[in-house]
Protein backbone atom coordinates (compact mmCIF):
# COMPACT_ATOMS: atom_id res chain seq x y z
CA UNK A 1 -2.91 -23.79 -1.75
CA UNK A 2 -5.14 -21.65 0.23
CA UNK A 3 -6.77 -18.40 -1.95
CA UNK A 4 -7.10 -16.35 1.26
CA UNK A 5 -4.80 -12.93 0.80
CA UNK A 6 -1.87 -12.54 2.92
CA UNK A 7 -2.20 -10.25 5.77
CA UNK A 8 0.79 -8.83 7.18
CA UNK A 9 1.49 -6.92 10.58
CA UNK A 10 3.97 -4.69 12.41
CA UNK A 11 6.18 -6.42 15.15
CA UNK A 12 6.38 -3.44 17.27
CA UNK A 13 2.54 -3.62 16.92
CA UNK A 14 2.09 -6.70 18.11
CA UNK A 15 4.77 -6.56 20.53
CA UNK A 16 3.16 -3.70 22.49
CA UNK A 17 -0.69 -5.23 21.86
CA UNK A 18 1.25 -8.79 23.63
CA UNK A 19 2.64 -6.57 26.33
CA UNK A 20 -0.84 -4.69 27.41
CA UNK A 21 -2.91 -7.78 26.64
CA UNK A 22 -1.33 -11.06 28.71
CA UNK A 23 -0.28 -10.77 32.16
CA UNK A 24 3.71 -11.34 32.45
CA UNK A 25 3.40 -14.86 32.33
CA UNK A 26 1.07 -16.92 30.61
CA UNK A 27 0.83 -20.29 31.49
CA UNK A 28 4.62 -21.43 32.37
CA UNK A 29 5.66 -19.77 29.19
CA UNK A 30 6.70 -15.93 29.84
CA UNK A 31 6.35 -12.70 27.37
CA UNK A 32 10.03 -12.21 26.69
CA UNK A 33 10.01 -15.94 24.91
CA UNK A 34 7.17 -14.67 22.60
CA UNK A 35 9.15 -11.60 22.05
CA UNK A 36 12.01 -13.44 20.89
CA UNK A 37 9.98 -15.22 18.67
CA UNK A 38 8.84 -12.25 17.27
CA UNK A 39 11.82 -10.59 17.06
CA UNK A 40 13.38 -13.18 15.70
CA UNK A 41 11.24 -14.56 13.08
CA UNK A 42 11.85 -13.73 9.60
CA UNK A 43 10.41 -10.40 7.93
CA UNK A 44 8.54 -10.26 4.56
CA UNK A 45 9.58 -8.15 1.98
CA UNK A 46 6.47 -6.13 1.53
CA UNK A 47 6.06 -2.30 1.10
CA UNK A 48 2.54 -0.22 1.73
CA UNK A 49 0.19 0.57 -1.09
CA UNK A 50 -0.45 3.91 -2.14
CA UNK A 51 -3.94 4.17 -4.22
CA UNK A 52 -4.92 7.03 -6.58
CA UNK A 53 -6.95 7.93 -9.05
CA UNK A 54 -6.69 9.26 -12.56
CA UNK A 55 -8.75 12.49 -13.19
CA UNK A 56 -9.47 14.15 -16.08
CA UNK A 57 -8.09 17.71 -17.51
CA UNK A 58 -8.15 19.68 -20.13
CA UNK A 59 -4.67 21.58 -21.38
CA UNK A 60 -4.90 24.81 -22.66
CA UNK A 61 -2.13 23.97 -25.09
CA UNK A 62 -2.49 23.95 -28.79
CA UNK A 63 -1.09 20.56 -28.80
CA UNK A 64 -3.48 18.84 -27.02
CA UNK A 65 -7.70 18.13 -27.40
CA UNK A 66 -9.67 18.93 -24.66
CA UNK A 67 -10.10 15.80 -22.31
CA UNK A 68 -7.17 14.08 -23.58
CA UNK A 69 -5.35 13.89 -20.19
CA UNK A 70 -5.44 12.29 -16.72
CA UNK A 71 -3.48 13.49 -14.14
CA UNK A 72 -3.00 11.61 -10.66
CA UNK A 73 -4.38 12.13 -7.59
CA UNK A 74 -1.43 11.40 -5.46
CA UNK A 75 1.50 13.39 -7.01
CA UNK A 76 0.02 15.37 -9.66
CA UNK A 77 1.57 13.33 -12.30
CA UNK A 78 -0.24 13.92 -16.44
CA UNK A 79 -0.73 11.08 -18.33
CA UNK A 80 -1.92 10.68 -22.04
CA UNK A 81 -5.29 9.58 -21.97
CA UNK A 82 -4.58 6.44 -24.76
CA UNK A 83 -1.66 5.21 -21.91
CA UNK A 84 -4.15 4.65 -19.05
CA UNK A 85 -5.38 1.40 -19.59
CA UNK A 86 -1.47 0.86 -19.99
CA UNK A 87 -0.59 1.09 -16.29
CA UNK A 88 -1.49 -0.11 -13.55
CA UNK A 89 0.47 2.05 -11.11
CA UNK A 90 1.25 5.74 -11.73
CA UNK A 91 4.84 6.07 -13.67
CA UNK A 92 5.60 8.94 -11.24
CA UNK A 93 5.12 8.23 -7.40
CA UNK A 94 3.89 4.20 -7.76
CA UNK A 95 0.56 4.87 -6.53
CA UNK A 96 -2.00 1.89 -7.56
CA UNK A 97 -4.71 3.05 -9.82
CA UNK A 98 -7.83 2.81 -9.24
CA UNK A 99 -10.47 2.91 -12.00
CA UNK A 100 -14.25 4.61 -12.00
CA UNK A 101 -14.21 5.16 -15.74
């Protein structure tokens, strides 16, 4: 099987790119039967990533040591410091993590 990553695109996106790029008929074969085809052909259940990082913070709460937390970039979202290496995606909004540290 090939290792290449899966790229996916937008039908309405390639629709309109079809439209502006190929005269109304190319070769004997017109645009509306390539829009059907598009239109037609069977989605992918996919959904857009979100990335974020973690950054650090310190609470000014009794219960907590300085530097012990992360909070995310995207939503705002505190994590324990010892739970980062846990997940992969923030717990909160689903936002892929990204790691400098």
């Amino acid at each position: 099987m090939d290792n290449k990553e899966k790229e996916y695109v937008e039908k309405d996106a390639l629709l309109n790119h079809m439209r502006k790029v190929f005269p109304p008929i190319f070769g004997s074969i017109r645009i509306s039967n390539f829009e059907d085809l598009v239109q037609h052909f069977p989605v992918a259940n996919v959904r857009e990533i979100k990335y974020g990082e973690w950054y650090p913070i310190e609470l000014d709460d009794d219960d907590y040591k300085a530097d012990c937390c992360y909070r995310c970039s995207e939503c705002g979202f505190i994590r324990d410091a010892y739970l980062l290496e846990e997940d992969e995606y923030c717990p909160k909004c689903g936002s892929k993590m990204r790691y400098d540290h």
